[in-house]
Structure formats: C-alpha cells, structure tokens
C-alpha atoms as a PDB file:
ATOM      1  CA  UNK A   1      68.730  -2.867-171.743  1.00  0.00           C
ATOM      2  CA  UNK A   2      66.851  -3.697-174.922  1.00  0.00           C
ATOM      3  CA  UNK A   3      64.361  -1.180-176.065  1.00  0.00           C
ATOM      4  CA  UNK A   4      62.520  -2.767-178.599  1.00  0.00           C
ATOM      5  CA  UNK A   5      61.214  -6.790-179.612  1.00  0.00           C
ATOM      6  CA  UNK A   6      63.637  -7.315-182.849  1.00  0.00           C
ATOM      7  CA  UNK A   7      66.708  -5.878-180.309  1.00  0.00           C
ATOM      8  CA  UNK A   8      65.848  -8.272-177.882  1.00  0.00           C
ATOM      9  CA  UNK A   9      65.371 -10.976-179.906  1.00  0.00           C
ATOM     10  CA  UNK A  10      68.880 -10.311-181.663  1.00  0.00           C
ATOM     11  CA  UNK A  11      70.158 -10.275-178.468  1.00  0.00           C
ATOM     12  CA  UNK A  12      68.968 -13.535-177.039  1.00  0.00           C
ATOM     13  CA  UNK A  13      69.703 -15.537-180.495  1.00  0.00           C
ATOM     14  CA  UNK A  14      73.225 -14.622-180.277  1.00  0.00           C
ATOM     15  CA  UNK A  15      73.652 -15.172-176.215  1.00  0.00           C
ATOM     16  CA  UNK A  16      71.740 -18.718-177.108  1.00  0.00           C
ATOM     17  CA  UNK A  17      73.712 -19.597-180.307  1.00  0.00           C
ATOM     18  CA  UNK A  18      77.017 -19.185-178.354  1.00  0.00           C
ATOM     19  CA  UNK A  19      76.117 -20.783-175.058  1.00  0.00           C
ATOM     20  CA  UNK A  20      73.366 -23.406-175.370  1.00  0.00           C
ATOM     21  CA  UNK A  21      73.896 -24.005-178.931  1.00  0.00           C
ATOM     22  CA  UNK A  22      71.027 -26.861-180.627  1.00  0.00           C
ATOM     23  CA  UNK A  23      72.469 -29.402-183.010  1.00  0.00           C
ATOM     24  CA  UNK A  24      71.163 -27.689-185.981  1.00  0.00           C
ATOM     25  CA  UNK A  25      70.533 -24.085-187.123  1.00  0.00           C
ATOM     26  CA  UNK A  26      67.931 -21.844-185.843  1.00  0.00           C
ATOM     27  CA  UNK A  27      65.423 -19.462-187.787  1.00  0.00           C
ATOM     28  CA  UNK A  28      63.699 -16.773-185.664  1.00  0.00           C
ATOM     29  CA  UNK A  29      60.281 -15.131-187.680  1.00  0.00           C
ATOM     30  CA  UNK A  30      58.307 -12.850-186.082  1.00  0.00           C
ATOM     31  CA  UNK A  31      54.825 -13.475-187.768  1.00  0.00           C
ATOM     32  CA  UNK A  32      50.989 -13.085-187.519  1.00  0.00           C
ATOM     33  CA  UNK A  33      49.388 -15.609-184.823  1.00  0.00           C
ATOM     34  CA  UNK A  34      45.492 -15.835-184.978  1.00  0.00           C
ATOM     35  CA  UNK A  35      44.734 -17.941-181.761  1.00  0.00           C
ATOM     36  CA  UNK A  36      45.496 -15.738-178.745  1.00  0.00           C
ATOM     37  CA  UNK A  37      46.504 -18.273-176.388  1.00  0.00           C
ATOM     38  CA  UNK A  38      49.665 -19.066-179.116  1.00  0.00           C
ATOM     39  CA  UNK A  39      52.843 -16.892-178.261  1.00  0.00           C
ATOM     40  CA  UNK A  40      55.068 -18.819-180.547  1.00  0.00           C
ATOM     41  CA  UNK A  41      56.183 -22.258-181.316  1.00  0.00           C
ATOM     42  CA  UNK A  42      59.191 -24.345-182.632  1.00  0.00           C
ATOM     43  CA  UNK A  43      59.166 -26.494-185.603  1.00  0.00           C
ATOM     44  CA  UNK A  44      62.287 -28.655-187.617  1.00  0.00           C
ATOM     45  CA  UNK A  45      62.787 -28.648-191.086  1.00  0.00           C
ATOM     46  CA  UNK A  46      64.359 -30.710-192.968  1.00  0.00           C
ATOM     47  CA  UNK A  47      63.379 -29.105-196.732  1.00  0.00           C
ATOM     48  CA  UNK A  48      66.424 -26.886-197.270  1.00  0.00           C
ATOM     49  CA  UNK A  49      69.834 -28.310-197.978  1.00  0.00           C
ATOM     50  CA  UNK A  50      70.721 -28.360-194.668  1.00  0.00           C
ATOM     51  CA  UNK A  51      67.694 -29.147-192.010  1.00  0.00           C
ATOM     52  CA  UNK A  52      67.216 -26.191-189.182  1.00  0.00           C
ATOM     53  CA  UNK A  53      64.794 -25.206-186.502  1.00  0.00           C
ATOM     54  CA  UNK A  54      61.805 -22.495-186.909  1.00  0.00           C
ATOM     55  CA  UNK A  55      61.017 -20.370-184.181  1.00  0.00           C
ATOM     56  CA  UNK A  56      57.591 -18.357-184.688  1.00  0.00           C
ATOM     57  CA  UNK A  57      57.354 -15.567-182.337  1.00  0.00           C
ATOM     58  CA  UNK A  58      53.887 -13.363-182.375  1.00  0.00           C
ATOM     59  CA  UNK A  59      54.326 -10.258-183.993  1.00  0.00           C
ATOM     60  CA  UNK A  60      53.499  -7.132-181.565  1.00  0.00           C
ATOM     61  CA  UNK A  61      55.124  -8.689-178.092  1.00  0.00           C
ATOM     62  CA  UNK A  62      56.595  -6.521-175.465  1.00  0.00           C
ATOM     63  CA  UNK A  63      59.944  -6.947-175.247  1.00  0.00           C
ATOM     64  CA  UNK A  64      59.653  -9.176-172.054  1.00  0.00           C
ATOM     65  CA  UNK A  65      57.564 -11.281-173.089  1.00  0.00           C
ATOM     66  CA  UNK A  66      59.608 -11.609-176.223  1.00  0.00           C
ATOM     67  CA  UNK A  67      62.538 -12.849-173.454  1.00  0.00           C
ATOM     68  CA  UNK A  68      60.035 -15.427-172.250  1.00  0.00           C
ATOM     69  CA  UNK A  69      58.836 -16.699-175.497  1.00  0.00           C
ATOM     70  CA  UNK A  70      62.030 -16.931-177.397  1.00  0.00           C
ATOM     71  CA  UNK A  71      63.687 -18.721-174.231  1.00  0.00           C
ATOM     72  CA  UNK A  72      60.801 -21.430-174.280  1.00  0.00           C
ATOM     73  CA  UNK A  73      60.988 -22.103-177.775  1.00  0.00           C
ATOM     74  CA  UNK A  74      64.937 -22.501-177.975  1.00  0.00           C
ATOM     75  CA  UNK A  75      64.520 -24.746-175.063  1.00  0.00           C
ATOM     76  CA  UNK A  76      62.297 -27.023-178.039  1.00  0.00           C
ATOM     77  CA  UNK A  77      65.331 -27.046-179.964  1.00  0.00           C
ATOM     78  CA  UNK A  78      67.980 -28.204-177.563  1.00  0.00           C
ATOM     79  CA  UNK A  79      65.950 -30.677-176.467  1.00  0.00           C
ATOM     80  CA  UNK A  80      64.845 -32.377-179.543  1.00  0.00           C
ATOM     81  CA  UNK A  81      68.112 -32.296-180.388  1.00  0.00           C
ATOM     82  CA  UNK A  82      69.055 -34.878-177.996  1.00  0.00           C
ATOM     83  CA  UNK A  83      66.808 -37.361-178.175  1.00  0.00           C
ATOM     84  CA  UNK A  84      64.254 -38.110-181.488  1.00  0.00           C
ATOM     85  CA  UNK A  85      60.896 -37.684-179.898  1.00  0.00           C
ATOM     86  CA  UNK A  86      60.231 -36.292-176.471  1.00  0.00           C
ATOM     87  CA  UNK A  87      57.304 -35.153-174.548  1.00  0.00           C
ATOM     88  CA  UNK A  88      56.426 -31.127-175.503  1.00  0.00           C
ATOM     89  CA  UNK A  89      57.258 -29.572-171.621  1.00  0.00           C
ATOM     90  CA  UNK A  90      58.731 -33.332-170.416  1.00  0.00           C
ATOM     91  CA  UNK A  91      61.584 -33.258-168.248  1.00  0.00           C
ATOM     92  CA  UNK A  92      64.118 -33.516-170.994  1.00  0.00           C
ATOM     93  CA  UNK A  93      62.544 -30.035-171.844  1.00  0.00           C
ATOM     94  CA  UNK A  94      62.465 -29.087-168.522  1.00  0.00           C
ATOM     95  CA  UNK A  95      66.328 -29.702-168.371  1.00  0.00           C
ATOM     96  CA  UNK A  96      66.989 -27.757-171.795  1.00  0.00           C
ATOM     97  CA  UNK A  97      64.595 -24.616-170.301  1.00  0.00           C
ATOM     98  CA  UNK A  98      66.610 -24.304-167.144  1.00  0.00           C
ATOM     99  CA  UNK A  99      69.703 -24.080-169.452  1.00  0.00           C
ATOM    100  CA  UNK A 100      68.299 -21.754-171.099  1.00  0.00           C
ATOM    101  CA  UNK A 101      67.196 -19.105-168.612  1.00  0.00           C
ATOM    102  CA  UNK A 102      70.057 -19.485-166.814  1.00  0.00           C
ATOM    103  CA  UNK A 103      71.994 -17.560-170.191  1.00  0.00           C
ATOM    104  CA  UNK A 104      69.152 -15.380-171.148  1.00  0.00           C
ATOM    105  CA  UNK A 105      67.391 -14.068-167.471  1.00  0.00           C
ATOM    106  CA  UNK A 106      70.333 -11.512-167.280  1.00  0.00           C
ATOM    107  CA  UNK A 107      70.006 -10.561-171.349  1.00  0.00           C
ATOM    108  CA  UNK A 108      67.638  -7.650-171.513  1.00  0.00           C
END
C-alpha cells in the first residue's frame, strides 16, 4: 500500500498511462488551491511543441483522497480525448470514470 500522496500519485499515473491511456500526454502538479471546495482540475495545452493534459491536484491531500482526485481528473482526459467538447461529468465522462476506477480502485 502507498504511504504517502506523491507515491500514490506515481502509482496511479503509471497504472493509468498503461491501461486507460488519453490521446495525448499527461502532466500531474501538485499545487496550492485557494477555494476549498477545488480538489483539482484538468486542463489541455496546446503551448508546448507537443499539446498535453494538466492535472492540478491540491497540495496536502491524504493519500485517498489523492486516489479519488487523480482518478476524476484522468477521467477529463480520456474523455475529451474522444470527442472535442463534452459536458464536464456528462455521460461520455461518466463512461471514461468507470474505466478509470475499474484500474485504479485496487492501486493503493
């Protein structure tokens, strides 16, 4: 079992990368989040040479709740990768979320 945030976070990138894999590259940044209610979020750039997803994840989170927030926001990324605009927690999301905690529930 993971002891720490950045463990599990390694962790669940690499189960992720390998078995629900987004169609571009994903950044993971633990960082500073003022509002409260914000865990994390997902975000696409396209400024580098080659475009990639940004995960924010709020610095400080238990390890579980690292697992839940990491798992959401990958689910962002599969699922804008299939289609060009889709509805935040729409069923295509829904689709990409099961996905994904069906890889990462046994991970930590």
């Amino acid at each position: 079992m993971a002891s720490s945030a950045r463990e599990v976070i390694n962790l669940i990138a690499k189960t992720l990368r390998k078995e629900v894999p987004p169609a571009f590259p994903v950044r993971i940044k633990q960082t500073v989040i003022k509002d409260p209610r914000e865990f994390g979020d997902c975000s696409f750039s396209e400024k580098a040479k080659k475009p990639y997803f940004l995960i924010h994840l709020r610095k400080g989170m238990s390890p579980d709740l690292v697992l839940f927030v990491l798992t959401h926001e990958w689910a962002h990324a599969v699922a804008w990768s299939q289609l060009h605009y889709i509805d935040d927690h729409g069923p295509e999301w829904g689709v990409a979320y099961a996905r994904c905690w069906r890889v990462t529930s046994g991970c930590s």
